[in-house]
N, C-alpha and C. Protein backbone atom coordinates (compact mmCIF):
# COMPACT_ATOMS: atom_id res chain seq x y z
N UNK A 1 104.17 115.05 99.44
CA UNK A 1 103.37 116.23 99.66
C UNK A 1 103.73 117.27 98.61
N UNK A 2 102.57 117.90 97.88
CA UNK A 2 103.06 119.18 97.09
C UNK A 2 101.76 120.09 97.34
N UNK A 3 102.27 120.98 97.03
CA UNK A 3 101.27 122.59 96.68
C UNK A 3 100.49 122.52 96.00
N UNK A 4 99.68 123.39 95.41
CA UNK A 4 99.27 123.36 94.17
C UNK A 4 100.03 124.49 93.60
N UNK A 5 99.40 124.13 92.03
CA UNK A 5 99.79 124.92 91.07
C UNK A 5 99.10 126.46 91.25
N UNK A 6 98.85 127.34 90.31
CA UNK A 6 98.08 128.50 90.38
C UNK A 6 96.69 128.23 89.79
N UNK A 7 96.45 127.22 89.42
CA UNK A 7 95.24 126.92 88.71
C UNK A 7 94.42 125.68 90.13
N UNK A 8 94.93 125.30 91.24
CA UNK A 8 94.37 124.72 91.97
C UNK A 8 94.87 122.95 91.53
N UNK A 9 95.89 122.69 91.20
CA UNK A 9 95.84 121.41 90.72
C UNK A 9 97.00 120.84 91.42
N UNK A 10 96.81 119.95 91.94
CA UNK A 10 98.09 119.48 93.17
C UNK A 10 98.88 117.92 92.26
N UNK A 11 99.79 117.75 92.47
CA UNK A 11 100.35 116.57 91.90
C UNK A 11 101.40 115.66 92.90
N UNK A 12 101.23 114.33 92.58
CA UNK A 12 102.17 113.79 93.79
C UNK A 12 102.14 112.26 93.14
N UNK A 13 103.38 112.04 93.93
CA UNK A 13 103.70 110.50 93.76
C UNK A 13 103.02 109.19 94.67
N UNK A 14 103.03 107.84 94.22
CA UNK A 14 102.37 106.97 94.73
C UNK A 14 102.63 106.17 94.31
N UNK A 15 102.59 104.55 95.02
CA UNK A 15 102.29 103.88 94.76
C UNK A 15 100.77 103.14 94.20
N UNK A 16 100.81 102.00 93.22
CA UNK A 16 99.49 100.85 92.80
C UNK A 16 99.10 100.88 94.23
N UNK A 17 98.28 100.84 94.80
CA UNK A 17 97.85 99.94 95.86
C UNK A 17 97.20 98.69 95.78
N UNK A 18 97.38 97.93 96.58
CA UNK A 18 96.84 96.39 96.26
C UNK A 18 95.31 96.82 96.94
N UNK A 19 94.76 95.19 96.40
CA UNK A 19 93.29 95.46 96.42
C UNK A 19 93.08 94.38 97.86
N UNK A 20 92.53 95.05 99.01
CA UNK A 20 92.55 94.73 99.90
C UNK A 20 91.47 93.85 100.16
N UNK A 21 90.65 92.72 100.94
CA UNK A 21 89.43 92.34 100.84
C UNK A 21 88.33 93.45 101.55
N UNK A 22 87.52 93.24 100.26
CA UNK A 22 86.06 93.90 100.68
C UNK A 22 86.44 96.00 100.59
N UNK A 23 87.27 95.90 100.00
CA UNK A 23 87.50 97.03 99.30
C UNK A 23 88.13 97.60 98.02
N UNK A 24 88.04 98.61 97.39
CA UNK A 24 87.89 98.62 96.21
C UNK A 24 89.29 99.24 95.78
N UNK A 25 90.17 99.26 94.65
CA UNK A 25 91.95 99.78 95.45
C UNK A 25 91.77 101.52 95.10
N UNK A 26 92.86 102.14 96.41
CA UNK A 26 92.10 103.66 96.38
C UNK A 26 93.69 104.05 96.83
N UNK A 27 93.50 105.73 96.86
CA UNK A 27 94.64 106.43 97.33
C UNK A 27 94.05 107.39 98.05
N UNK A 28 94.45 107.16 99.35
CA UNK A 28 93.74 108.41 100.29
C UNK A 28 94.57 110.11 100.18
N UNK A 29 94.00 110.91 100.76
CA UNK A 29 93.97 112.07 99.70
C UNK A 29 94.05 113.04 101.47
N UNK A 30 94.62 114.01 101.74
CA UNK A 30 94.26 115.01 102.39
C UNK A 30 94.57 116.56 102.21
N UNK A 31 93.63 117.28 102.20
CA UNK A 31 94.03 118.14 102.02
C UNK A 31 94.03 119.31 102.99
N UNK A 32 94.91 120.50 102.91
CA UNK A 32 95.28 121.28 103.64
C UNK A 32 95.22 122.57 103.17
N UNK A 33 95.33 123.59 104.00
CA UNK A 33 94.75 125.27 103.51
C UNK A 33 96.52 125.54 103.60
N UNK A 34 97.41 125.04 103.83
CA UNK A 34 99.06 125.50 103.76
C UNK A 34 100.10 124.77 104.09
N UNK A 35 101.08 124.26 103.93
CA UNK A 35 102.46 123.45 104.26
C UNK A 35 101.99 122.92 105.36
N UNK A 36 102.85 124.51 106.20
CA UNK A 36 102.87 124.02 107.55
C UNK A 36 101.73 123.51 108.37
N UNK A 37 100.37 123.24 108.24
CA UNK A 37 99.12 122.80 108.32
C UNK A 37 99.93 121.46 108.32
N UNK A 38 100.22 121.09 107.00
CA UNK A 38 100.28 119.66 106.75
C UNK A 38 101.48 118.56 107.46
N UNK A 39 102.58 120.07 107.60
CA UNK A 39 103.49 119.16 108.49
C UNK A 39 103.51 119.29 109.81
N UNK A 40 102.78 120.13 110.47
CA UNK A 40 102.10 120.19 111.85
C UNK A 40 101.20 119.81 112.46
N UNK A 41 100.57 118.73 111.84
CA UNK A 41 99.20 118.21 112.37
C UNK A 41 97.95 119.40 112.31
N UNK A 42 98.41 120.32 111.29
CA UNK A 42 97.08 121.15 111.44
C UNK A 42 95.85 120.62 111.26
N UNK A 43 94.80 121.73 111.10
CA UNK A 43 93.25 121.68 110.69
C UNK A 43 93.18 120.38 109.25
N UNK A 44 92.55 119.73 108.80
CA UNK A 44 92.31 119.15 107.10
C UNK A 44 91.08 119.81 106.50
N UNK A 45 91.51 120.36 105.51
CA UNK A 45 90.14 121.34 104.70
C UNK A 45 89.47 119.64 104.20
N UNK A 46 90.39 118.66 103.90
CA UNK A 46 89.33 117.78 103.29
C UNK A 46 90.23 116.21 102.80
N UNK A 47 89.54 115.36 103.06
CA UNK A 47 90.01 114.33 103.36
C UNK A 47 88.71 113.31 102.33
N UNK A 48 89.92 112.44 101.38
CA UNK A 48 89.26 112.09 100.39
C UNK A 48 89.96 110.33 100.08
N UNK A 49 89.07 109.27 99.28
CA UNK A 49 89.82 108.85 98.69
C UNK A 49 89.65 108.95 97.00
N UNK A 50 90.66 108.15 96.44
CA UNK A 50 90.84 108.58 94.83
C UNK A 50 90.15 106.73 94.34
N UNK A 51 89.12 106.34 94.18
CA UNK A 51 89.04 105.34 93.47
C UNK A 51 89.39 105.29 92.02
N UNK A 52 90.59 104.18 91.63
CA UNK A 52 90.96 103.32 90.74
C UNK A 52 90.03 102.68 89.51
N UNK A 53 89.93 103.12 87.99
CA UNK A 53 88.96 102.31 87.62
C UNK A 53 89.48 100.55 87.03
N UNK A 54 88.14 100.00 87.63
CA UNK A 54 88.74 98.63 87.18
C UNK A 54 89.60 98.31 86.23
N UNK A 55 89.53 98.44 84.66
CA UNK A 55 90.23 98.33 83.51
C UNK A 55 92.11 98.20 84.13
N UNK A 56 92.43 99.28 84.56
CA UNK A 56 93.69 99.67 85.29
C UNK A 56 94.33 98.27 86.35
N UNK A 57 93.52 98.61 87.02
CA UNK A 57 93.53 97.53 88.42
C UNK A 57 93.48 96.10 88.04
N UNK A 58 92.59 95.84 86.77
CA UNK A 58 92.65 93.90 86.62
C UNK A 58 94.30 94.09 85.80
N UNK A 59 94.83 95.32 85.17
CA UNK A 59 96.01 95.24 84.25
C UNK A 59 97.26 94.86 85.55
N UNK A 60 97.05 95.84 86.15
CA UNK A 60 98.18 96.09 87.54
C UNK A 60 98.39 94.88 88.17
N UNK A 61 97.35 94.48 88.89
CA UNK A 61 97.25 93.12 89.53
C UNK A 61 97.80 92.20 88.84
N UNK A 62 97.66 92.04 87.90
CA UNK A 62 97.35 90.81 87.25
C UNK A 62 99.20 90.57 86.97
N UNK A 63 100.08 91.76 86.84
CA UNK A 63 101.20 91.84 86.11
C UNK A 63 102.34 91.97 87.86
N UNK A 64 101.34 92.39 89.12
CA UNK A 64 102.38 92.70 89.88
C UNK A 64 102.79 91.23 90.61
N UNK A 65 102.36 89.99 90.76
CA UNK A 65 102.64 89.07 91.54
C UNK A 65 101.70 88.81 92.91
N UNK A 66 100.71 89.94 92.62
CA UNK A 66 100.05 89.63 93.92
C UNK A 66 98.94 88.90 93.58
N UNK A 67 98.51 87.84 94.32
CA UNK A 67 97.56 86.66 93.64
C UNK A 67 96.27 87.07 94.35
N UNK A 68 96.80 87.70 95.84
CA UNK A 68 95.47 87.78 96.98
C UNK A 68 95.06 89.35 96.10
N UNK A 69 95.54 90.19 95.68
CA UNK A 69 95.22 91.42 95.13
C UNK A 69 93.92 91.02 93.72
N UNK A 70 94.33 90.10 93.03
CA UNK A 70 93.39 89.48 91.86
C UNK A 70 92.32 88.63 92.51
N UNK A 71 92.68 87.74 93.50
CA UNK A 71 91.26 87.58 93.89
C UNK A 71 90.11 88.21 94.39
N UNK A 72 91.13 89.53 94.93
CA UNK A 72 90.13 90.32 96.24
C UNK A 72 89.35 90.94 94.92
N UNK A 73 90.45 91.45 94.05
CA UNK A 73 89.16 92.60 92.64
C UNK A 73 88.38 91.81 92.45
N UNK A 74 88.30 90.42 92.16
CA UNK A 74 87.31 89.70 91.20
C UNK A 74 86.16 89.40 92.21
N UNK A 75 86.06 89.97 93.46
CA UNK A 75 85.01 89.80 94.85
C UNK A 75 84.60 91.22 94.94
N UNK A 76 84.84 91.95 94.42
CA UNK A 76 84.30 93.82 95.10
C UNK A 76 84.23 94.57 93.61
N UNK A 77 82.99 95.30 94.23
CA UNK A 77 82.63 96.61 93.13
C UNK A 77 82.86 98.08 93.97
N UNK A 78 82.54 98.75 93.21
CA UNK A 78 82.46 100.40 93.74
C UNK A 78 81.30 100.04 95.03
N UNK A 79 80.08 99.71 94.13
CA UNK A 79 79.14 99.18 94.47
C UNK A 79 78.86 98.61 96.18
N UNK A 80 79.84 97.85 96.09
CA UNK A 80 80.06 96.04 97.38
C UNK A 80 80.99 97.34 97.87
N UNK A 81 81.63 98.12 97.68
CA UNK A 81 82.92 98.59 98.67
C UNK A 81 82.81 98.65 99.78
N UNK A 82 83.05 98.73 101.14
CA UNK A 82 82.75 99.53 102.14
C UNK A 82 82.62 100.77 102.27
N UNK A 83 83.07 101.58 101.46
CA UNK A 83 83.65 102.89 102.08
C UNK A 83 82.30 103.60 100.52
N UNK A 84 82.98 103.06 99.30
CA UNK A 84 82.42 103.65 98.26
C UNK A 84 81.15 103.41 97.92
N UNK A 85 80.77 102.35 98.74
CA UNK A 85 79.21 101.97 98.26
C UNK A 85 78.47 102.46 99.24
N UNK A 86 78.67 103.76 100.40
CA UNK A 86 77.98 104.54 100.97
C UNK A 86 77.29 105.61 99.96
N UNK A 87 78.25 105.41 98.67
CA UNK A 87 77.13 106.64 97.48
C UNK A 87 76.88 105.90 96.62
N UNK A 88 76.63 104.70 96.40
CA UNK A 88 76.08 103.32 95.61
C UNK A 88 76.91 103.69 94.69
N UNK A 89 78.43 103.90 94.36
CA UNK A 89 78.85 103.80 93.28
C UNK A 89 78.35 105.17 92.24
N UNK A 90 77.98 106.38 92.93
CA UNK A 90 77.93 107.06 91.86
C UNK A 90 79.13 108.05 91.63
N UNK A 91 79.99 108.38 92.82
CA UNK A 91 81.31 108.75 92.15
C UNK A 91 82.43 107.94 91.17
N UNK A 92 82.45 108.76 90.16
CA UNK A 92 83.43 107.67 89.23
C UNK A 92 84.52 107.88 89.65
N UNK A 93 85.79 106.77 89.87
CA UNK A 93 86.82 106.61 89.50
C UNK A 93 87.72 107.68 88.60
N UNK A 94 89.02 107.91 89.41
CA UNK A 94 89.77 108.66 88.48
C UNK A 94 89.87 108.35 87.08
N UNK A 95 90.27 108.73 85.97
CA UNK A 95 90.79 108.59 84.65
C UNK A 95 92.01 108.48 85.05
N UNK A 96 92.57 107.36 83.50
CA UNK A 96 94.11 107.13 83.94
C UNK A 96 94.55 106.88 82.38
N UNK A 97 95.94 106.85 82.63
CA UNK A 97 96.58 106.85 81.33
C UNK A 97 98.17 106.55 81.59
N UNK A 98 98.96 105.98 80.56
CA UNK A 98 99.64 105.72 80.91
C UNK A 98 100.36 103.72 80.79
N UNK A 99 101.11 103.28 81.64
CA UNK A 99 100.74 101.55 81.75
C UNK A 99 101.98 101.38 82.26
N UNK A 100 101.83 99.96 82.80
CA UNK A 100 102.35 99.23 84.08
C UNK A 100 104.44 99.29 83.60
N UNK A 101 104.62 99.41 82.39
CA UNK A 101 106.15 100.13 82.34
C UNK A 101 106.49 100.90 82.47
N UNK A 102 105.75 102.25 82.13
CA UNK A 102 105.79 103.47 82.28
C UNK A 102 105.50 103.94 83.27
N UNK A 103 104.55 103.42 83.89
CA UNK A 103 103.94 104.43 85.54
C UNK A 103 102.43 105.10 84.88
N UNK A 104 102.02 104.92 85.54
CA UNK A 104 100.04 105.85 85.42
C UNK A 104 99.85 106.81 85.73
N UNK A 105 99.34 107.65 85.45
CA UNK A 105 98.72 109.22 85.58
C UNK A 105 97.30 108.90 85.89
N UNK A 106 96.82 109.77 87.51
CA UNK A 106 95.55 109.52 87.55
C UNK A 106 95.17 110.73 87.34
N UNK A 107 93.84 110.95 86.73
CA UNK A 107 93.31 112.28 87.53
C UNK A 107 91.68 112.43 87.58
N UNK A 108 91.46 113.34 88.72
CA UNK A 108 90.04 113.73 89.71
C UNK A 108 89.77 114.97 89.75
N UNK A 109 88.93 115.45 89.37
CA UNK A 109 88.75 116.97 90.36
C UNK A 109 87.87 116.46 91.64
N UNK A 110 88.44 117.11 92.39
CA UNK A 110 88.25 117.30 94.08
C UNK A 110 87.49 118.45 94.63
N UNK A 111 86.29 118.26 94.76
CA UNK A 111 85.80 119.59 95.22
C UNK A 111 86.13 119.70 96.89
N UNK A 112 86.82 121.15 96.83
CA UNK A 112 87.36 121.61 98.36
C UNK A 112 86.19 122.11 98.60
């Protein structure tokens, strides 16, 4: 869990997530109007996930040992998702940078 900055930009740690069947790999996201909100079960101003772009995800998979994670990508789009293909795929995927020695940097703007 972190704050944001003064410019509205929040940063936090995570794991790859594996690619589950019939979904697309994501990082769920919540957000809160203050701390204690977040460590009290408060109100959520907004509750999101962060889709992964493919390029990333066939690299990740492919290098972490998970075999069911590479088959599930090579079966699902934004598109096929469950969750993401309620907007046919027109939200893009975070940008990323970075690679599988170093650790990845994603980033989204999030409209609150």
């Amino acid at each position: 869990m972190q704050a944001t900055d003064e410019s509205g930009t929040a940063t936090f740690t995570s794991i790859f997530p594996a690619c589950r069947s019939g979904r697309w790999p994501h990082i769920h996201v919540e957000v809160y109007s203050k701390v204690s909100d977040a460590t009290s079960s408060g109100p959520i101003v907004k509750t999101s996930q962060i889709a992964l772009p493919r390029s990333t995800c066939e690299v990740v998979c492919a290098t972490s040992g998970d075999e069911q994670s590479v088959g599930n990508l090579s079966q699902v789009s934004l598109q096929r998702d469950t969750v993401f293909g309620d907007d046919r795929g027109i939200h893009r995927p975070a940008t990323m940078s970075g690679s599988t020695s170093s650790g990845y940097t994603a980033a989204l703007t999030i409209g609150v």
